[in-house]
C-alpha atoms as a PDB file:
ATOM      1  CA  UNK A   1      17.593  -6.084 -13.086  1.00  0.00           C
ATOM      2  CA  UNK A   2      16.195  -6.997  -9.839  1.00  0.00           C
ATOM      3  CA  UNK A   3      14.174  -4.249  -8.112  1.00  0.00           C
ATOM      4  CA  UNK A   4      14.885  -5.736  -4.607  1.00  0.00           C
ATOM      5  CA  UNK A   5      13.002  -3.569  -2.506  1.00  0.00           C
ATOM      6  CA  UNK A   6      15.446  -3.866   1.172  1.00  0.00           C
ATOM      7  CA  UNK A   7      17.821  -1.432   0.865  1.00  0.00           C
ATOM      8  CA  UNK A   8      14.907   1.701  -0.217  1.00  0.00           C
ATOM      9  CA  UNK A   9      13.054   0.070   2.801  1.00  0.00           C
ATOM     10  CA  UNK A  10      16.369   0.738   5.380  1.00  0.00           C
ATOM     11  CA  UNK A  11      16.723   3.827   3.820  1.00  0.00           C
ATOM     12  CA  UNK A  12      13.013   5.400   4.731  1.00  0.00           C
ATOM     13  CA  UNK A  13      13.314   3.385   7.714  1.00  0.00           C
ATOM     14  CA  UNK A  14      16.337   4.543   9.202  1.00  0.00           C
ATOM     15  CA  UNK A  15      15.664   8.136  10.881  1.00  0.00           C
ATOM     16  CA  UNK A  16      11.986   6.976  11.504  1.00  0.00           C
ATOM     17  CA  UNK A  17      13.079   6.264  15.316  1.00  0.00           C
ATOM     18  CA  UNK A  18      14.439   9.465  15.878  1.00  0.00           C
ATOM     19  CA  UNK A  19      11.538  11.095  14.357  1.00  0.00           C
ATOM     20  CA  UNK A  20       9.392   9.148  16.930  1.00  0.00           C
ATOM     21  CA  UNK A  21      11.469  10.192  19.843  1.00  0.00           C
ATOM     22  CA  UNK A  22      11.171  14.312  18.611  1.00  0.00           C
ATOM     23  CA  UNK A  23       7.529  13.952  18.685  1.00  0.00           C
ATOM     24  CA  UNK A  24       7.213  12.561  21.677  1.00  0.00           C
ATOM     25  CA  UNK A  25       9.201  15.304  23.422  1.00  0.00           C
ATOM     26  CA  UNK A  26       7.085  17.475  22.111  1.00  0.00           C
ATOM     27  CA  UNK A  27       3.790  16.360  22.491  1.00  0.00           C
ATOM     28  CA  UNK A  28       4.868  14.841  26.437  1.00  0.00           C
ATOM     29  CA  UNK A  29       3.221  11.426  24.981  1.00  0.00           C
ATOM     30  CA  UNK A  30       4.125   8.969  22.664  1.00  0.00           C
ATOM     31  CA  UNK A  31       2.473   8.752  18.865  1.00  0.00           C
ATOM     32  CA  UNK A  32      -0.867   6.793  19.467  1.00  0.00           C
ATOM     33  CA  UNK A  33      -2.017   3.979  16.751  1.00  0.00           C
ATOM     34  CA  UNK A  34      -4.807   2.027  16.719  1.00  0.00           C
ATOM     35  CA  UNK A  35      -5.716  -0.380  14.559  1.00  0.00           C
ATOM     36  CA  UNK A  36      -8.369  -2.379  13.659  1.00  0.00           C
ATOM     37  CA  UNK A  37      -8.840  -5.709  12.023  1.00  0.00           C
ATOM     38  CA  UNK A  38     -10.414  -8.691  11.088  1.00  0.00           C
ATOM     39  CA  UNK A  39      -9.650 -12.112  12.490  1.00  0.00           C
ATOM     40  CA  UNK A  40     -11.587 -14.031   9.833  1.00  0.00           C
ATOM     41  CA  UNK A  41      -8.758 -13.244   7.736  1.00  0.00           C
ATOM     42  CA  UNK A  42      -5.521 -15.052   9.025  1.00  0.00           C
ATOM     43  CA  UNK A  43      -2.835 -13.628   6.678  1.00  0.00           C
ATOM     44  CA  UNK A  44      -4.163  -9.928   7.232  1.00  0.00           C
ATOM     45  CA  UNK A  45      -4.439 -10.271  10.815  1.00  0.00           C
ATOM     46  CA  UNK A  46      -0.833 -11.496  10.992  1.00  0.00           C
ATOM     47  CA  UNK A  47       0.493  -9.388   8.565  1.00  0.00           C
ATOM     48  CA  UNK A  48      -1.037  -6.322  10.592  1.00  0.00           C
ATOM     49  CA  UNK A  49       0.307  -7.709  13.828  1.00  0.00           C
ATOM     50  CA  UNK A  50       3.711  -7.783  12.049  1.00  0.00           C
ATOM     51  CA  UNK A  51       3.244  -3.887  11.383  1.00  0.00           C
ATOM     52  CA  UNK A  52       1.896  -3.049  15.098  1.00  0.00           C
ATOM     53  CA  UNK A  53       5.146  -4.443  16.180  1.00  0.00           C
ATOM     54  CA  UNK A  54       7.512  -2.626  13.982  1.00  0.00           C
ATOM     55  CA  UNK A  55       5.082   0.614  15.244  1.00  0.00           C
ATOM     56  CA  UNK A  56       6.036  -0.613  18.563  1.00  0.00           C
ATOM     57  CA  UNK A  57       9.619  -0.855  17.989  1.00  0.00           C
ATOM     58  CA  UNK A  58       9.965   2.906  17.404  1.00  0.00           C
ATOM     59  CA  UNK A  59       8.175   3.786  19.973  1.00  0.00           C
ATOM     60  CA  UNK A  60       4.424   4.126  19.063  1.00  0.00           C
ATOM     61  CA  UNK A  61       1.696   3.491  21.534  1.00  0.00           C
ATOM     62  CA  UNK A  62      -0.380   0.634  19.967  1.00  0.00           C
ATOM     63  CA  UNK A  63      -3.735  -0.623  20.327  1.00  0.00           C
ATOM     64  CA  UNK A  64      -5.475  -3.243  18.270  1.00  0.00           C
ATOM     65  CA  UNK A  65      -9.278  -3.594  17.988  1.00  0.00           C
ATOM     66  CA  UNK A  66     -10.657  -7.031  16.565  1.00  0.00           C
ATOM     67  CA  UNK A  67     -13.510  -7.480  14.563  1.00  0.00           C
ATOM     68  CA  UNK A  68     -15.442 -10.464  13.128  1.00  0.00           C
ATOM     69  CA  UNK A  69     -18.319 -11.954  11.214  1.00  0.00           C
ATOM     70  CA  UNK A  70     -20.389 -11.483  14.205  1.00  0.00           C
ATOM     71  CA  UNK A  71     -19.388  -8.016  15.106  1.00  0.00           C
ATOM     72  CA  UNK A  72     -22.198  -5.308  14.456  1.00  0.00           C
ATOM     73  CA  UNK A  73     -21.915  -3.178  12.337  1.00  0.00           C
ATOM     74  CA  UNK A  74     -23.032  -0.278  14.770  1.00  0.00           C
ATOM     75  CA  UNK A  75     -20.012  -1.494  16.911  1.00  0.00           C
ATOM     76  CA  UNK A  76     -17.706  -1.066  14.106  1.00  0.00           C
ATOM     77  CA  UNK A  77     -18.817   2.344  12.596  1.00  0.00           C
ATOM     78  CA  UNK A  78     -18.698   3.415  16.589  1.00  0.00           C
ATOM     79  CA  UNK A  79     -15.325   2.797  17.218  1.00  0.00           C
ATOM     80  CA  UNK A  80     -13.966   4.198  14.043  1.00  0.00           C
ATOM     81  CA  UNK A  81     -15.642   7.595  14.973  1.00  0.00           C
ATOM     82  CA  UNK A  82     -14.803   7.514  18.507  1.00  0.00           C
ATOM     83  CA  UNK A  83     -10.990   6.612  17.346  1.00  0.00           C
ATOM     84  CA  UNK A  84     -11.233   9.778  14.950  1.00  0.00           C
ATOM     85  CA  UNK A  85     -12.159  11.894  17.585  1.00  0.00           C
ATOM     86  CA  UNK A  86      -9.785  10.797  20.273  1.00  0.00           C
ATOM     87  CA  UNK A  87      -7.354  12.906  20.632  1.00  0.00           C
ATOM     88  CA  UNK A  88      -4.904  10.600  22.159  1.00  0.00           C
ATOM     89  CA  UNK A  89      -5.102   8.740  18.499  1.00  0.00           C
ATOM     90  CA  UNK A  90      -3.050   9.809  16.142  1.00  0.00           C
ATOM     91  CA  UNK A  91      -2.788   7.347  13.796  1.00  0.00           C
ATOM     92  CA  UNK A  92      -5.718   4.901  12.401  1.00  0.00           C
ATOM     93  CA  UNK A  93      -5.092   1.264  10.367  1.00  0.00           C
ATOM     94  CA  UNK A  94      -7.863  -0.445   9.088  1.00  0.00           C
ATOM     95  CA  UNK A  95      -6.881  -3.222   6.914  1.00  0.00           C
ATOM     96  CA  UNK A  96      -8.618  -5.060   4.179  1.00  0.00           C
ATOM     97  CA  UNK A  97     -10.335  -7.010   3.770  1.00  0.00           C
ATOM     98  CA  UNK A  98     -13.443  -6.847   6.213  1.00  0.00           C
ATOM     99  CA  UNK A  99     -16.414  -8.703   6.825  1.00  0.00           C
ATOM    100  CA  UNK A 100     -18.578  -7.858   4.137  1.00  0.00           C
ATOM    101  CA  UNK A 101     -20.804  -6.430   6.037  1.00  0.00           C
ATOM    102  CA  UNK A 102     -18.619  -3.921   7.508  1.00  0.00           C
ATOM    103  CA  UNK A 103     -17.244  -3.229   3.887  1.00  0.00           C
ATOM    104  CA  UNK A 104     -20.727  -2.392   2.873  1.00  0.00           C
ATOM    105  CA  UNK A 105     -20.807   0.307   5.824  1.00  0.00           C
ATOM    106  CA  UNK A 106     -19.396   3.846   5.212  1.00  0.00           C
ATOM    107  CA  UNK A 107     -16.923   3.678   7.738  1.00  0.00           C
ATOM    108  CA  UNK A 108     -14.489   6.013   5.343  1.00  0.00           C
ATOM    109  CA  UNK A 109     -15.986   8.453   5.783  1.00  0.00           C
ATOM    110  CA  UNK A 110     -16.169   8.700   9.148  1.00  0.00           C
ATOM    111  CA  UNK A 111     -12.348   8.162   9.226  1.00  0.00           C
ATOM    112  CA  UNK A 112     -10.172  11.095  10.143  1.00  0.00           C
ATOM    113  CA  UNK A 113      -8.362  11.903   7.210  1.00  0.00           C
ATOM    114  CA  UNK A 114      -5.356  13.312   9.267  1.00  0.00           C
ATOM    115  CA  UNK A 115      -5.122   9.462  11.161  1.00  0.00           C
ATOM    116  CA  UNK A 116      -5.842   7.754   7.817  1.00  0.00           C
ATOM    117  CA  UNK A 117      -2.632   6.578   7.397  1.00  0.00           C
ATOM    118  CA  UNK A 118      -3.510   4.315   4.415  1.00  0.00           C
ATOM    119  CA  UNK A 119      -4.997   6.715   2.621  1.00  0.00           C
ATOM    120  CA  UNK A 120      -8.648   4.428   2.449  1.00  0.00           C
ATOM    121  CA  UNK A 121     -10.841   7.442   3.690  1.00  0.00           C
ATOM    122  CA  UNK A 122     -13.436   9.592   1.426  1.00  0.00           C
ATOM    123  CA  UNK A 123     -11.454  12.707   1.752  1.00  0.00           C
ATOM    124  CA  UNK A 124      -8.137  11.641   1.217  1.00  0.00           C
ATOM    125  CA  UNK A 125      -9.392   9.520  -1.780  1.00  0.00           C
ATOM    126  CA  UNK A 126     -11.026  12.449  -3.450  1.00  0.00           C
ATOM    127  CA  UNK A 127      -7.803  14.441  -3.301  1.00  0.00           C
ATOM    128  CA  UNK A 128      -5.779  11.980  -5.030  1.00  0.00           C
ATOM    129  CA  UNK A 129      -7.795  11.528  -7.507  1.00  0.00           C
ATOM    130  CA  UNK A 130      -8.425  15.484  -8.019  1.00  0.00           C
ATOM    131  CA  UNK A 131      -4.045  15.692  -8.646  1.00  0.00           C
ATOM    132  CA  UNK A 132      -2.949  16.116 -11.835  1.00  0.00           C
ATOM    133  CA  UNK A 133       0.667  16.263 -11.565  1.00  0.00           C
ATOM    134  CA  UNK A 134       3.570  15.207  -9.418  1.00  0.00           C
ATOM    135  CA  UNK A 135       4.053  18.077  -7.499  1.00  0.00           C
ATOM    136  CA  UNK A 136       0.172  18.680  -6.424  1.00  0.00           C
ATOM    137  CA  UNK A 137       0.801  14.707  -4.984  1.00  0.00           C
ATOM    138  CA  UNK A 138       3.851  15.669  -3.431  1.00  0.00           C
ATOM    139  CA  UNK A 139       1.872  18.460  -1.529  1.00  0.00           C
ATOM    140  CA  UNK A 140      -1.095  16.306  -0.548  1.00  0.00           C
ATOM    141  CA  UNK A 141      -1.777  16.795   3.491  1.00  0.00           C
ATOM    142  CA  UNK A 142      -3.403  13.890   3.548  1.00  0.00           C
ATOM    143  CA  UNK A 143      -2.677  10.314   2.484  1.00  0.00           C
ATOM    144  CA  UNK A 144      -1.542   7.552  -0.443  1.00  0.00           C
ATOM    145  CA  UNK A 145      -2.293   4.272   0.127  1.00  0.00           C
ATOM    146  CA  UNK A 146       1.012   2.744   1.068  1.00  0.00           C
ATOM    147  CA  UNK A 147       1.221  -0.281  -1.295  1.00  0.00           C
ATOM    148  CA  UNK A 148       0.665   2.006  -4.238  1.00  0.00           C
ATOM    149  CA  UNK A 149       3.105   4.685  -3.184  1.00  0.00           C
ATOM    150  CA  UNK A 150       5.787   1.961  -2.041  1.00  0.00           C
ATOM    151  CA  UNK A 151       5.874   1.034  -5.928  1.00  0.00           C
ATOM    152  CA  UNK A 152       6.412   4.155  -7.543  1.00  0.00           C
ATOM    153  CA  UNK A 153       9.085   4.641  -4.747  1.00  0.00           C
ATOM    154  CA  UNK A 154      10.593   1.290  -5.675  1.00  0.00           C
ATOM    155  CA  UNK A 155      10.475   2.728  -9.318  1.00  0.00           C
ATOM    156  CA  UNK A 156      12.305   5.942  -8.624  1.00  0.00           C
ATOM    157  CA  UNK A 157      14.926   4.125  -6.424  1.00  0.00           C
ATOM    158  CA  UNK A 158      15.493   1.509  -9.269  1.00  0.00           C
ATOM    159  CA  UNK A 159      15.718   4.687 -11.387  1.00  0.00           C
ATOM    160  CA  UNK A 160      12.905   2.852 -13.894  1.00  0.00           C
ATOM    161  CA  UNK A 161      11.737   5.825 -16.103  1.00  0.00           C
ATOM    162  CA  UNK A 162       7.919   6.831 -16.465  1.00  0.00           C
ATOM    163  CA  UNK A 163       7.288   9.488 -18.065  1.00  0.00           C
ATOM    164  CA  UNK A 164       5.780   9.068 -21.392  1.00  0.00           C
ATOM    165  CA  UNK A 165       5.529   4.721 -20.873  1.00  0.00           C
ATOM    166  CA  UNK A 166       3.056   2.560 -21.515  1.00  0.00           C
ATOM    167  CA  UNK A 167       1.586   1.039 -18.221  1.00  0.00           C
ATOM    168  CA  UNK A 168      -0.625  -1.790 -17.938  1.00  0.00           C
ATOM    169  CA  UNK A 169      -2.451  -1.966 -13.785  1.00  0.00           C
ATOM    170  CA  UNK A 170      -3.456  -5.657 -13.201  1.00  0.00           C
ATOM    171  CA  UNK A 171      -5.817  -4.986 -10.604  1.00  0.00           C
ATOM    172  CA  UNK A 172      -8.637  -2.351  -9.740  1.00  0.00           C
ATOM    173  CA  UNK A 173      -9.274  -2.646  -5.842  1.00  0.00           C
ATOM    174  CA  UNK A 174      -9.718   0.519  -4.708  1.00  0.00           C
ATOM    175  CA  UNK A 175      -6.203  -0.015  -1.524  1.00  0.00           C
ATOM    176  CA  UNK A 176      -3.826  -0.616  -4.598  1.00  0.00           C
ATOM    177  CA  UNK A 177      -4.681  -0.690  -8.883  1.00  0.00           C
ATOM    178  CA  UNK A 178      -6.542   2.290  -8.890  1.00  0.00           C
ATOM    179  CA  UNK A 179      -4.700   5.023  -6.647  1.00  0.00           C
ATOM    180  CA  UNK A 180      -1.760   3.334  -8.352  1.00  0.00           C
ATOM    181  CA  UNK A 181      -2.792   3.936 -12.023  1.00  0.00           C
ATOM    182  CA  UNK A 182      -3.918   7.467 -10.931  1.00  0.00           C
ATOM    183  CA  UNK A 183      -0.365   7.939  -9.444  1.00  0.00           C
ATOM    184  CA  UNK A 184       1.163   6.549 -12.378  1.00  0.00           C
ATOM    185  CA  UNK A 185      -1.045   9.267 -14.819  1.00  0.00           C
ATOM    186  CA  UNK A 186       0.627  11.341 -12.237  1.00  0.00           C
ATOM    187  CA  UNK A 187       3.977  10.555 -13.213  1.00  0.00           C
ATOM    188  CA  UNK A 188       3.114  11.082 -17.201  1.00  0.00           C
ATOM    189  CA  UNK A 189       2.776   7.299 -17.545  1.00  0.00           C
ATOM    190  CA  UNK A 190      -0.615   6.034 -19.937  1.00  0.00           C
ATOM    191  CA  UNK A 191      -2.229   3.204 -17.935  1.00  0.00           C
ATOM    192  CA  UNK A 192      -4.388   0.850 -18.690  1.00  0.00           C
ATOM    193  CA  UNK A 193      -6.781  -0.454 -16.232  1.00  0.00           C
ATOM    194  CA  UNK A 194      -6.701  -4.507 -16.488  1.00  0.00           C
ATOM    195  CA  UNK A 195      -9.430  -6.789 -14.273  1.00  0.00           C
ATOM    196  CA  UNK A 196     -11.263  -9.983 -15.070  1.00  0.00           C
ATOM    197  CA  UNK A 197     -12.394  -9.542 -17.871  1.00  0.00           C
ATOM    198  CA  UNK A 198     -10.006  -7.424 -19.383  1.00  0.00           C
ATOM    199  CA  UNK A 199      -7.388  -9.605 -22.425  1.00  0.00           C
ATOM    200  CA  UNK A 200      -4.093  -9.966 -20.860  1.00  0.00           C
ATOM    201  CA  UNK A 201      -2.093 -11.071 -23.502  1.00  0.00           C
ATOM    202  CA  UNK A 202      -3.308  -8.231 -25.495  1.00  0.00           C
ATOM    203  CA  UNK A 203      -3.208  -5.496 -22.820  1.00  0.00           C
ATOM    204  CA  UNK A 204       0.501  -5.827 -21.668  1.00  0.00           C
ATOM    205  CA  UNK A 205       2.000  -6.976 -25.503  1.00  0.00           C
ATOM    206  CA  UNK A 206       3.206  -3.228 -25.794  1.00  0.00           C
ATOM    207  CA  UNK A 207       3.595  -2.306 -21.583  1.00  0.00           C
ATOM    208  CA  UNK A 208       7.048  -1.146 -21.020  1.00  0.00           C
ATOM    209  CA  UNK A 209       5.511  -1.640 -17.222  1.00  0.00           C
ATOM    210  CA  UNK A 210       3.317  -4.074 -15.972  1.00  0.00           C
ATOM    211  CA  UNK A 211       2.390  -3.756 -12.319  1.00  0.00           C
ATOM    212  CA  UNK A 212       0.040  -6.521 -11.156  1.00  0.00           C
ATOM    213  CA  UNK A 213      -1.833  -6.986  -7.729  1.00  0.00           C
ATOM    214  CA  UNK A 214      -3.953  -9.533  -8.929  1.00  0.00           C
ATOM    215  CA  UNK A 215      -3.301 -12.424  -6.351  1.00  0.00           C
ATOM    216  CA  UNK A 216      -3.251 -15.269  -8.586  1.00  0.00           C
ATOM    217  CA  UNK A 217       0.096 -16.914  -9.239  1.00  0.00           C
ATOM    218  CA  UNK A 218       1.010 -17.989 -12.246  1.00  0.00           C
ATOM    219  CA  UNK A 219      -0.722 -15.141 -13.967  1.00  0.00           C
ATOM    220  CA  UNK A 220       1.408 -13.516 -15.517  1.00  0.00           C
ATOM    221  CA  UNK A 221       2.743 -15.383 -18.703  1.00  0.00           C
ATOM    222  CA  UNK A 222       6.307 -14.371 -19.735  1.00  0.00           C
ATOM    223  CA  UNK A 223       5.705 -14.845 -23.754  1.00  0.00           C
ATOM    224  CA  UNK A 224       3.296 -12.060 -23.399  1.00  0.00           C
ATOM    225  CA  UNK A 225       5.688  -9.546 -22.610  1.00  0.00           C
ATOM    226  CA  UNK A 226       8.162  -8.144 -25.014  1.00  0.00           C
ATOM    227  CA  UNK A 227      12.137  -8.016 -24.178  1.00  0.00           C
ATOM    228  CA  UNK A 228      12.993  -4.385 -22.032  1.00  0.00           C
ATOM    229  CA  UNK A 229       9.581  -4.666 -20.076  1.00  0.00           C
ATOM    230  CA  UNK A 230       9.877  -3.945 -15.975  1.00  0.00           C
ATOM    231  CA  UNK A 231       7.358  -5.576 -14.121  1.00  0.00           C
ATOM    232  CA  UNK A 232       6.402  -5.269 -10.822  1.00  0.00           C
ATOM    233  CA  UNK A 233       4.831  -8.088  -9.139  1.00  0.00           C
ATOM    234  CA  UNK A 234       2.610  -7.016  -5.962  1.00  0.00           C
ATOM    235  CA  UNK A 235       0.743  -9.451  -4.729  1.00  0.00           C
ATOM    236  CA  UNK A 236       1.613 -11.986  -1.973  1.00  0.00           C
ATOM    237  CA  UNK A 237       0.781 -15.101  -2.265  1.00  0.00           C
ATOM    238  CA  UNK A 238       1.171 -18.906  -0.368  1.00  0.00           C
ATOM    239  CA  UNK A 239       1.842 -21.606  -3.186  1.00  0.00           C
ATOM    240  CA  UNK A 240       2.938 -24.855  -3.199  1.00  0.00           C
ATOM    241  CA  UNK A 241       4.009 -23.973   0.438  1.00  0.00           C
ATOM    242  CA  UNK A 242       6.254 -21.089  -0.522  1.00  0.00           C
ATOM    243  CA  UNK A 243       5.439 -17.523  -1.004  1.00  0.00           C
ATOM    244  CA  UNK A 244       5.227 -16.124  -4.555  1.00  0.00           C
ATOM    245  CA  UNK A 245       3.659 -13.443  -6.879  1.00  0.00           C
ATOM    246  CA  UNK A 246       1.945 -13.532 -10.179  1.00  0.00           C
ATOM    247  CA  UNK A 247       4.768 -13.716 -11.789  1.00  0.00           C
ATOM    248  CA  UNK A 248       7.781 -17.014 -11.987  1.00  0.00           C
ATOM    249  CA  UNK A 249      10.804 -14.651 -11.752  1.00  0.00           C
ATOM    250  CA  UNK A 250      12.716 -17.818 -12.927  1.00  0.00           C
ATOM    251  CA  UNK A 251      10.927 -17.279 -16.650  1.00  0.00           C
ATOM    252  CA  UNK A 252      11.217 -13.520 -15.999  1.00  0.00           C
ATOM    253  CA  UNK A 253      15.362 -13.625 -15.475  1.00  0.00           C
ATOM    254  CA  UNK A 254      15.260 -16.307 -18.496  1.00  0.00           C
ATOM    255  CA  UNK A 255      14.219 -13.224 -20.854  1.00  0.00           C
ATOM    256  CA  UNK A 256      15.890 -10.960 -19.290  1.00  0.00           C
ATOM    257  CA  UNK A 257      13.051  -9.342 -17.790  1.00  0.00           C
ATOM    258  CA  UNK A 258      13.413  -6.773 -14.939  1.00  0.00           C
ATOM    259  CA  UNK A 259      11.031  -7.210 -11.825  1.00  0.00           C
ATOM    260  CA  UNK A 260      10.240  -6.850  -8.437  1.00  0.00           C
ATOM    261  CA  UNK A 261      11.005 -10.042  -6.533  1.00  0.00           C
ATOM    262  CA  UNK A 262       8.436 -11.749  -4.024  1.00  0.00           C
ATOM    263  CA  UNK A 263       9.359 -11.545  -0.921  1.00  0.00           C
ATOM    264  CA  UNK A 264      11.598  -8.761  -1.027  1.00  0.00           C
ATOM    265  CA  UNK A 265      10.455  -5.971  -3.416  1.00  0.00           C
ATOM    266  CA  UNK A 266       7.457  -3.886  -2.869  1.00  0.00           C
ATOM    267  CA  UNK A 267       6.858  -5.777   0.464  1.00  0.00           C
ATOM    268  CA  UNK A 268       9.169  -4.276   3.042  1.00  0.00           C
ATOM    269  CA  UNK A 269       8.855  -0.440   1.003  1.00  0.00           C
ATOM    270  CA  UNK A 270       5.024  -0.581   1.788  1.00  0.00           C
ATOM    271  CA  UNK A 271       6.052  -1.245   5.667  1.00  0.00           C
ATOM    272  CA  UNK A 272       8.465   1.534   5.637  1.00  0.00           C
ATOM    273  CA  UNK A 273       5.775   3.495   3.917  1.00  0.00           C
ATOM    274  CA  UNK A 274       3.101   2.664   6.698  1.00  0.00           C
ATOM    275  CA  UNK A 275       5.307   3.221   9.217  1.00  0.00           C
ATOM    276  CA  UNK A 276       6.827   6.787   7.889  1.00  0.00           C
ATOM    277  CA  UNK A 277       2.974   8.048   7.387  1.00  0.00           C
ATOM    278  CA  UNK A 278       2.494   6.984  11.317  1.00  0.00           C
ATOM    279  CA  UNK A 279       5.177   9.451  11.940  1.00  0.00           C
ATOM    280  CA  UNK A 280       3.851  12.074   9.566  1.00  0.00           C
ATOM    281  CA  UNK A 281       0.424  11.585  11.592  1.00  0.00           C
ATOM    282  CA  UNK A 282       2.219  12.620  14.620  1.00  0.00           C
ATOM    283  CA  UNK A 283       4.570  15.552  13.074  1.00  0.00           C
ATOM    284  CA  UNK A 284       1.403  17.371  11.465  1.00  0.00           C
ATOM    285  CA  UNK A 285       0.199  17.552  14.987  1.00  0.00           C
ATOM    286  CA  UNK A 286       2.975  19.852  16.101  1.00  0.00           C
END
């Protein structure tokens, strides 16, 4: 099985523009985002430029603050607490990664955590990880980061079961393996935690899921995994001038293997995701 991630994408996409156009009415303005990223990396810079225009095309007010190498840090940690406090923002993206030494500031937790629409700040952190359950996520105020939340979406839409799996989490960054491991515990899934020093082979032998974000294609060796396994390939990556994942879905489909294609799985549900929590930033102000 294919878990094409399009149609789920349409789906969450598809009343966001008359959600948009309610809020507006009733605020008299339109949903404010501002964003802020770094052009010393060129595929997150485009990639958020891609999602200020599909903000645009529902009818957000965007804004989008650059930041480099040479920007202060002072400047930086600023403008995030200015944005937080204006209340003309409603919404606040701060793609990653940063110049590290912005990452090294605490800039999350001076982020808003009703504009933190990618779930990054302090707070809404901390109340992830303090949910047990489904339901107590489900009733979060706050945020999920989107990529994490667009794959156990993709999951339910695919109808891939969870409860009581094995999971294996390539990846530990703190925007997608480890709110996505906690929401998988959350789902009565037991995770494993894999990184770089972790033993692949041996780590996914007995994962009915394997979910990897690891950026590195090629990784993930098809031998390794035993027949029935799902796996869900996150990362992006450019390759012998083609986008791929970790994993060669041509080995994948030779076993028989179900995953998440690259482009077209998690991609466009983290988008829809992102743009439905812009939305939500507005709605919770009503």
């Amino acid at each position: 099985m294919i878990l094409e991630g399009r149609t789920l994408a349409a789906q969450i996409r598809e009343t966001l523009p008359a959600r948009a156009e309610a809020v507006r009415q009733k605020m008299g303005r339109p949903i404010g985002l501002c964003a802020i990223g770094s052009t010393e990396d060129y595929g997150a810079y485009v990639y958020l430029k891609k999602e200020v225009e599909a903000a645009k095309k529902l009818g957000v007010k965007t804004q989008v603050f650059e930041v480099n190498n040479q920007t202060p840090a002072a400047d930086f940690l600023h403008l995030v607490t200015q944005l937080s406090a204006d209340p003309n923002t409603d919404a606040i993206l701060i793609p990653r990664p940063l110049p590290d030494h912005l990452a090294a500031t605490d800039f999350a937790d001076r982020l808003a955590p009703q504009k933190d629409i990618d779930g990054m700040s302090n707070i809404n952190m901390g109340n992830l990880f303090l949910c047990k359950t489904w339901p107590e996520i489900q009733a979060l105020k706050g945020f999920v980061a989107c990529t994490a939340m667009a794959v156990i979406r993709l999951l339910q839409f695919h109808q891939v079961r969870l409860e009581g799996t094995e999971a294996a989490v390539i990846g530990r960054s703190s925007t997608v393996g480890r709110p996505l491991a906690h929401l998988l515990t959350c789902q009565n899934a037991t995770v494993k935690i894999c990184h770089t020093k972790t033993d692949l082979p041996r780590a996914v032998k007995d994962a009915d899921l394997v979910c990897s974000a690891a950026g590195t294609p090629g990784l993930i060796q098809t031998h390794w995994l035993r027949p029935g396994t799902t796996v869900v390939d996150i990362s992006t990556n450019w390759h012998e001038n083609q986008l791929c994942g970790d994993a060669n879905p041509a080995e994948l489909q030779a076993r028989s293997i179900s995953y998440s294609p690259v482009p077209g799985g998690v991609g466009p549900v983290t988008l829809a995701c992102l743009l439905e929590n812009i939305i939500l930033s507005g709605e919770r102000k009503l």
